[in-house]
Protein backbone atom coordinates (compact mmCIF):
# COMPACT_ATOMS: atom_id res chain seq x y z
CA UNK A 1 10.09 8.32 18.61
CA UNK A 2 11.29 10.41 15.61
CA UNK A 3 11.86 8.44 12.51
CA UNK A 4 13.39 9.28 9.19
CA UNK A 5 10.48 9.79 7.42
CA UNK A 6 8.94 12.46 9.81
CA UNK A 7 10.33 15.68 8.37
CA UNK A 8 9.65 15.48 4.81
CA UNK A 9 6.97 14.69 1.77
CA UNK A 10 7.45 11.21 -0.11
CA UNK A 11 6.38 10.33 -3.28
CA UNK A 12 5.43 6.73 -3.52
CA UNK A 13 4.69 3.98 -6.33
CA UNK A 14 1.33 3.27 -8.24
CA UNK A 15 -0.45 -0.11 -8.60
CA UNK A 16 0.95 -3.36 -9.33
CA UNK A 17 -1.90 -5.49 -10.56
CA UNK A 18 -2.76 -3.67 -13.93
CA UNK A 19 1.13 -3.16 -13.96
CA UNK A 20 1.53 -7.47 -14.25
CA UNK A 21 -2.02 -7.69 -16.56
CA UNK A 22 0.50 -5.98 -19.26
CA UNK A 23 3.07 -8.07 -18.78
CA UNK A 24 0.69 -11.69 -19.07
CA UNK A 25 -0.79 -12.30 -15.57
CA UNK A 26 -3.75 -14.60 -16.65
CA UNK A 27 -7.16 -13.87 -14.89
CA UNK A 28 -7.05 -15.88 -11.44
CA UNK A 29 -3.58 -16.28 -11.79
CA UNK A 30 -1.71 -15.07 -8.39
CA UNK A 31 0.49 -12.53 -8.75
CA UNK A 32 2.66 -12.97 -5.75
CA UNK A 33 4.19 -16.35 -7.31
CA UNK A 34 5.82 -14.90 -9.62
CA UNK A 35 8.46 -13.55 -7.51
CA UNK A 36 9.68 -17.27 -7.42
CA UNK A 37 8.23 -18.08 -11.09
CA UNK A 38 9.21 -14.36 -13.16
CA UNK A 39 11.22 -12.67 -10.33
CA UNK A 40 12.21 -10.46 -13.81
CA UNK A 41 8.97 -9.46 -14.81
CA UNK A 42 8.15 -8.27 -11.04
CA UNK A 43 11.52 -6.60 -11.10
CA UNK A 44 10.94 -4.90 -14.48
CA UNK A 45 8.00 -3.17 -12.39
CA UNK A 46 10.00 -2.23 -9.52
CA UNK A 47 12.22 -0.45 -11.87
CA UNK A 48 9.67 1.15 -13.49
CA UNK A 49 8.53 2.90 -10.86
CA UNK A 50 11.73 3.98 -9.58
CA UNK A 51 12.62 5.55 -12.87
CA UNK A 52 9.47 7.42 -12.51
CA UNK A 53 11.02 9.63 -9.29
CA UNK A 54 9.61 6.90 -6.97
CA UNK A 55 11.02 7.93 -3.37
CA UNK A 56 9.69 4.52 -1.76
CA UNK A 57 8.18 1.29 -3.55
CA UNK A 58 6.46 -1.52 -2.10
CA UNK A 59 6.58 -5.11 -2.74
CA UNK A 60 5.05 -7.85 -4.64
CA UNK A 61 3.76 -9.36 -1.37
CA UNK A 62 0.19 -8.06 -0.98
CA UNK A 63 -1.99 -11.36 -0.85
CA UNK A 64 1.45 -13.33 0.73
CA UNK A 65 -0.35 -14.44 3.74
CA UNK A 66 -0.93 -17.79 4.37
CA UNK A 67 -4.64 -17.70 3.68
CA UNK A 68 -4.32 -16.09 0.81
CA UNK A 69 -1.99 -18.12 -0.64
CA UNK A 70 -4.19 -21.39 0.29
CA UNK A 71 -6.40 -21.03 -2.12
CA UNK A 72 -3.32 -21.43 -4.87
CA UNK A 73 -1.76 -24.20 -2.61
CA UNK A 74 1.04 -22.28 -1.89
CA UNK A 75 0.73 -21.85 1.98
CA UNK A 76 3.99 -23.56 3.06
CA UNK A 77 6.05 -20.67 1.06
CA UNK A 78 4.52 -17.66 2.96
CA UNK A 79 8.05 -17.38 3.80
CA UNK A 80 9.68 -18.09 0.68
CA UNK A 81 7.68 -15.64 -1.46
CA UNK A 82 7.49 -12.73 0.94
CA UNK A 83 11.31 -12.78 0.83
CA UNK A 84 11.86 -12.75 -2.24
CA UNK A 85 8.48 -9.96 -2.78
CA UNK A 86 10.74 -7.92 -0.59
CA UNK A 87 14.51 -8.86 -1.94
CA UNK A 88 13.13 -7.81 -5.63
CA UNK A 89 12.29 -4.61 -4.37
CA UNK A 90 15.43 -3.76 -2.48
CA UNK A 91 18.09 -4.66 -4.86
CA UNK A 92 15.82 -2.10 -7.37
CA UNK A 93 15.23 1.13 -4.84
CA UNK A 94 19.11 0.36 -3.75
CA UNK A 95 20.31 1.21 -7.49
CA UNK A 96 19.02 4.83 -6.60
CA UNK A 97 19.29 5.03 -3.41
CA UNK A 98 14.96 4.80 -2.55
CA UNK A 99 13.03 3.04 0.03
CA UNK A 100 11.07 -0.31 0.40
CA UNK A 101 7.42 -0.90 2.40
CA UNK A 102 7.09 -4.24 2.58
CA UNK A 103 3.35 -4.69 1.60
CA UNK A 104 0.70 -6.83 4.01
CA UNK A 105 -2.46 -6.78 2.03
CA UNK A 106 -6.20 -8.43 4.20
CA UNK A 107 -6.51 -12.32 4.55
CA UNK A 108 -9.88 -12.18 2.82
CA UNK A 109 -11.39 -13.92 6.13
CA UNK A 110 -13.79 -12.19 8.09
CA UNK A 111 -13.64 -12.23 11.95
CA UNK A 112 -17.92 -11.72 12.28
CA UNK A 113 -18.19 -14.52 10.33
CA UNK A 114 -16.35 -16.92 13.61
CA UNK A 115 -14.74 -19.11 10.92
CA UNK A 116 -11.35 -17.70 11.98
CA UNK A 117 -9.76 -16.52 15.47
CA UNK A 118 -8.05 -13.46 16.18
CA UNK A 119 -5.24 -15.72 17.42
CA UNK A 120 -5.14 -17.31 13.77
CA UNK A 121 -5.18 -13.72 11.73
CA UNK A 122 -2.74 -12.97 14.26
CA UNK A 123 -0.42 -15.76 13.63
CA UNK A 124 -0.67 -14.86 9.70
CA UNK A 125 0.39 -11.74 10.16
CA UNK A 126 3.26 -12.04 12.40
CA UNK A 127 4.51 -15.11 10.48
CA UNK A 128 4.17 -12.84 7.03
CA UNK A 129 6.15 -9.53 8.92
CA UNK A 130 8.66 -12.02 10.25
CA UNK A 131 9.81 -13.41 6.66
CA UNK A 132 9.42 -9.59 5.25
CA UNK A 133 11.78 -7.98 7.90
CA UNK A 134 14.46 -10.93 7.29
CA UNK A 135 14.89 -9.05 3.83
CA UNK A 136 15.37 -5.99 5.78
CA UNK A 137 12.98 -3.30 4.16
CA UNK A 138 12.77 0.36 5.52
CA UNK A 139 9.08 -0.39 6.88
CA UNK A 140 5.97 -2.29 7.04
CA UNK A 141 2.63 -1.02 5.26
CA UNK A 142 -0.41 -2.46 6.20
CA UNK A 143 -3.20 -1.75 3.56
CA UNK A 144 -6.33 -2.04 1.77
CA UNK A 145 -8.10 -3.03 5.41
CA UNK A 146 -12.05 -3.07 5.67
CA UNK A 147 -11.77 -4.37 9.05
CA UNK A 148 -10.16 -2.16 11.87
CA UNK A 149 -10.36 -5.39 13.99
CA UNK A 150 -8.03 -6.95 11.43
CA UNK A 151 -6.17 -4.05 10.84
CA UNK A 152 -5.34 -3.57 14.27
CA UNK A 153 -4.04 -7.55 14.71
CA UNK A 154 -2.16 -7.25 11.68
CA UNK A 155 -0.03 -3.61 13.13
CA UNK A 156 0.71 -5.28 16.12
CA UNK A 157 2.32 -8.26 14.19
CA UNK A 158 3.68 -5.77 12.23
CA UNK A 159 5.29 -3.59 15.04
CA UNK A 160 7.13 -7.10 16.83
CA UNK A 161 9.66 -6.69 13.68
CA UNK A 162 10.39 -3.15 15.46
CA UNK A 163 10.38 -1.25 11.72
CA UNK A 164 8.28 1.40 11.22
CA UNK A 165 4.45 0.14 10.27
CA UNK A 166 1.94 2.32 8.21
CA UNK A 167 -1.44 1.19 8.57
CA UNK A 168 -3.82 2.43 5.67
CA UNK A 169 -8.12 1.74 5.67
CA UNK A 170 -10.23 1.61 2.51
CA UNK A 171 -13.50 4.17 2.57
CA UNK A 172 -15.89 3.65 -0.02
CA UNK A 173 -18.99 3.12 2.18
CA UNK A 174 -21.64 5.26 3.56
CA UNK A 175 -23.54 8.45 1.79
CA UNK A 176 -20.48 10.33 1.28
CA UNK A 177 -17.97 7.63 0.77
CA UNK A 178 -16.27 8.06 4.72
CA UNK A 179 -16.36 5.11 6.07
CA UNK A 180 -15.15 1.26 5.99
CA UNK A 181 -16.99 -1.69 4.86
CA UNK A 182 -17.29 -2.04 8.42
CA UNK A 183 -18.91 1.75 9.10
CA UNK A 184 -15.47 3.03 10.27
CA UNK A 185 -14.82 6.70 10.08
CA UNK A 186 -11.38 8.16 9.35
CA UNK A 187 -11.45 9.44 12.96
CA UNK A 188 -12.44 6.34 14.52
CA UNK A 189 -9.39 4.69 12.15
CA UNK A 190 -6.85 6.88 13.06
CA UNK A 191 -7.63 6.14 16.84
CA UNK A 192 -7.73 2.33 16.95
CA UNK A 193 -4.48 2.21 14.56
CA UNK A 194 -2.47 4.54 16.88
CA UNK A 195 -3.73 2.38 19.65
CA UNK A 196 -2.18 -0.64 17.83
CA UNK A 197 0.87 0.84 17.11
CA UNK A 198 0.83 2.42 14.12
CA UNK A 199 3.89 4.99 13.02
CA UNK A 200 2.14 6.38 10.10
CA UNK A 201 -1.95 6.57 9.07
CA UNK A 202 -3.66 6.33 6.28
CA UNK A 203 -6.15 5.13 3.51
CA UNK A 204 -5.44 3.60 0.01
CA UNK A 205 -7.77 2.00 -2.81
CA UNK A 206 -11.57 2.68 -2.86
CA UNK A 207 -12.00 5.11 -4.81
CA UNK A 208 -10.83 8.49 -6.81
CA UNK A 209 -8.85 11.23 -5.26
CA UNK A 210 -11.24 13.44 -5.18
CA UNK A 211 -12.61 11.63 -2.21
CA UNK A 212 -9.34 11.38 -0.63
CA UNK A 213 -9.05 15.08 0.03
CA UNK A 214 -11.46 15.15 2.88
CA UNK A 215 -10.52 12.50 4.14
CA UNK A 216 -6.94 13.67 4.25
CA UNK A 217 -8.31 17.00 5.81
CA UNK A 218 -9.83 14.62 8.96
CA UNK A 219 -7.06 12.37 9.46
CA UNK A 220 -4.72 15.38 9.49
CA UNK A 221 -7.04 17.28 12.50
CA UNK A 222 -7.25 13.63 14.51
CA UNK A 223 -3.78 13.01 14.36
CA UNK A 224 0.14 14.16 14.13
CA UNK A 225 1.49 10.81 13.07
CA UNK A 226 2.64 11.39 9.16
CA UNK A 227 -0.47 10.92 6.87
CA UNK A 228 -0.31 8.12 3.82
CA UNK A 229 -2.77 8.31 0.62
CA UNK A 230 -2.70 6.42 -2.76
CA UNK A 231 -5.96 6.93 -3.96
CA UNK A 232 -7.28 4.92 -7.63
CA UNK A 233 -7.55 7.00 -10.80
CA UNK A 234 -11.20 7.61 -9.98
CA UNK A 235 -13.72 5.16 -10.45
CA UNK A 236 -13.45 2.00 -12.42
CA UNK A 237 -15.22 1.30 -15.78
CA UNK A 238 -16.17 -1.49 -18.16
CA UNK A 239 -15.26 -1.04 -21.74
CA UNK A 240 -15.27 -3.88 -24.46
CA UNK A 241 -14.45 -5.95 -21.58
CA UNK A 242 -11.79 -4.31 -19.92
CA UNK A 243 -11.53 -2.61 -16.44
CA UNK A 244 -10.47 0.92 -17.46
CA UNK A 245 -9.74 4.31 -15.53
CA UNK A 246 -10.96 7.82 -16.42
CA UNK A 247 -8.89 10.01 -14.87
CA UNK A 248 -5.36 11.05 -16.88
CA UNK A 249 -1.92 10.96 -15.25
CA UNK A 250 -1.84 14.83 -15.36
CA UNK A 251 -5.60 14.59 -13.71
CA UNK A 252 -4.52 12.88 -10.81
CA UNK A 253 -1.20 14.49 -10.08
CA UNK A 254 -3.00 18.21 -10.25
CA UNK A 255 -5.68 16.75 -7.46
CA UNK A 256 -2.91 15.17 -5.87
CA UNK A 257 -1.40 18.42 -4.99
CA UNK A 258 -4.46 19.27 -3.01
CA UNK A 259 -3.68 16.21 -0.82
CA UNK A 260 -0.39 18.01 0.14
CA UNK A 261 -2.08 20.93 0.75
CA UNK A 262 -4.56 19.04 3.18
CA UNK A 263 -1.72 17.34 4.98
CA UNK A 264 -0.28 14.07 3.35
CA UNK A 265 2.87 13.25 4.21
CA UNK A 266 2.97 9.83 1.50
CA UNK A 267 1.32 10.44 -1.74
CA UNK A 268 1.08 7.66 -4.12
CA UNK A 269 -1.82 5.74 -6.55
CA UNK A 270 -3.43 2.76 -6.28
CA UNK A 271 -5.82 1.00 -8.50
CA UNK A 272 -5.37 2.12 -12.02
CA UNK A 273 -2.48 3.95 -11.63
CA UNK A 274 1.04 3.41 -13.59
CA UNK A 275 4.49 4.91 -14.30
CA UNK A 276 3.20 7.83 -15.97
CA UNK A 277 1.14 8.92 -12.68
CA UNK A 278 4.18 8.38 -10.81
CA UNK A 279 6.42 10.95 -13.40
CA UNK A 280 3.45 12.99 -13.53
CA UNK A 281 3.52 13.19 -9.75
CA UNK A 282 7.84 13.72 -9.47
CA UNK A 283 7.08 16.53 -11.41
CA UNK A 284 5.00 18.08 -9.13
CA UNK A 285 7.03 17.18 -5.96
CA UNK A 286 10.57 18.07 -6.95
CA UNK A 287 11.96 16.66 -3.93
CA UNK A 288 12.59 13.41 -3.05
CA UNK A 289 12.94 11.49 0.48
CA UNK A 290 15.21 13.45 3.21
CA UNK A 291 15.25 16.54 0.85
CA UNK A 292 17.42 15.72 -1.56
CA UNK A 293 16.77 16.84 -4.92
CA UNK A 294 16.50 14.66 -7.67
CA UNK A 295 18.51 14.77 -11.03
């Protein structure tokens, strides 16, 4: 099947999390509630990264599975707050015409451990892309996975809604930083997520971009399915405190060129990243999604 996305390079948004710290999210404090409790604070971030040249954004919907949102007793609004995650988004990226991914983040319960059944991650997923795709978004993004097992049951929920699924692993494990939590190589990924279903591969969080390059390099040779990267801005550091990140907007735009170069069809950031990646990035990708030019 040929979809719109599979002729052209898209720039994506950066991370969220450090994006709500600014605006007051208190430590332990769930972000995904406040699309009922500050719906204007999540849209002020939304709109942020669509002013930076932001081709496709995601939604505030990342940990908006139901065991996820157990531990802050919100479980019977899975529903509720993906909706309205995913209605934020749209009424921003419709303003300029851009894109929404609804986001499906891990359930934080491991499968080894046999305190949960595929049937039940299963059920959490398909209940989560069910109240997403009632909002209508242009596709499903399955991310920050350290499980393939999961990863895979959470596509093929995904894929029922019949939009267009990207499926992204983290690597940060092993001697050269190429594999899942779970010993998972980008080959081995790209194989059991096409199995599932997947329309589009990729890998997101972990670490810098630096990393992401050859990683890029061996997705692109296993695959022809359209290649999705939002690396962090490099590796995170302590200071007075704080969780801080090295690497400069300008930094991680000039490496993210080499992603480009070695394939990706999505670039974005992750962890770390803000705005000024984002306009740092536009300005290295002067087109936006299906080729048009932006002012």
């Amino acid at each position: 099947m040929t979809h719109w996305f599979s002729t052209s390079t898209y720039l994506l948004d950066g991370g969220w999390g450090t994006q709500f710290q600014l605006r007051g999210l208190a430590m332990g404090e769930h972000p995904d509630l406040w699309n009922l409790s500050r719906p204007d604070e999540v849209r002020s971030v939304a709109a942020a990264y669509i002013l930076a040249g932001s081709d496709i954004i995601l939604t505030n919907t990342f940990g908006s599975n139901r065991f996820v949102l157990a531990k802050h007793g919100a479980e019977k609004q899975v529903a509720e707050i993906n909706r309205a995650g995913v209605r934020i988004s749209r009424e921003e990226a419709k303003k300029k015409n851009r894109r929404v991914f609804a986001s499906i983040g891990p359930t934080g319960v491991m499968l080894m451990t046999g305190t949960v059944s595929p049937d039940e991650l299963y059920a959490a997923f398909l209940e989560q892309a069910e109240a997403a795709a009632a909002e209508q978004p242009d596709g499903i993004v399955i991310e920050t996975m350290t499980d393939p097992a999961e990863a895979v049951l959470a596509v093929k929920a995904a894929k029922t809604t019949g939009l267009p699924t990207a499926a992204c692993m983290v690597f940060d494990t092993g001697k050269n930083k190429d594999r899942t939590m779970m010993g998972t190589t980008p080959e081995q990924s790209v194989e059991q997520l096409t199995a599932a279903g997947a329309d589009i591969i990729g890998a997101n969080c972990g670490q810098g971009i630096d990393g992401f390059i050859p990683i890029c390099k061996r997705m692109r040779a296993a695959t022809t399915l359209p290649i999705w990267m939002k690396a962090n801005a490099g590796l995170p550091e302590i200071r007075d405190g704080k969780t801080v990140y090295s690497q400069t907007a300008d930094m991680f735009a000039e490496k993210a060129m080499l992603l480009l170069e070695a394939g990706a069809s999505f670039i974005g950031g992750c962890c770390g990243t803000a705005p000024e990646y984002i306009r740092e990035l536009r300005n290295k990708m002067p087109v936006s999604f299906d080729g048009q030019s932006l002012p």
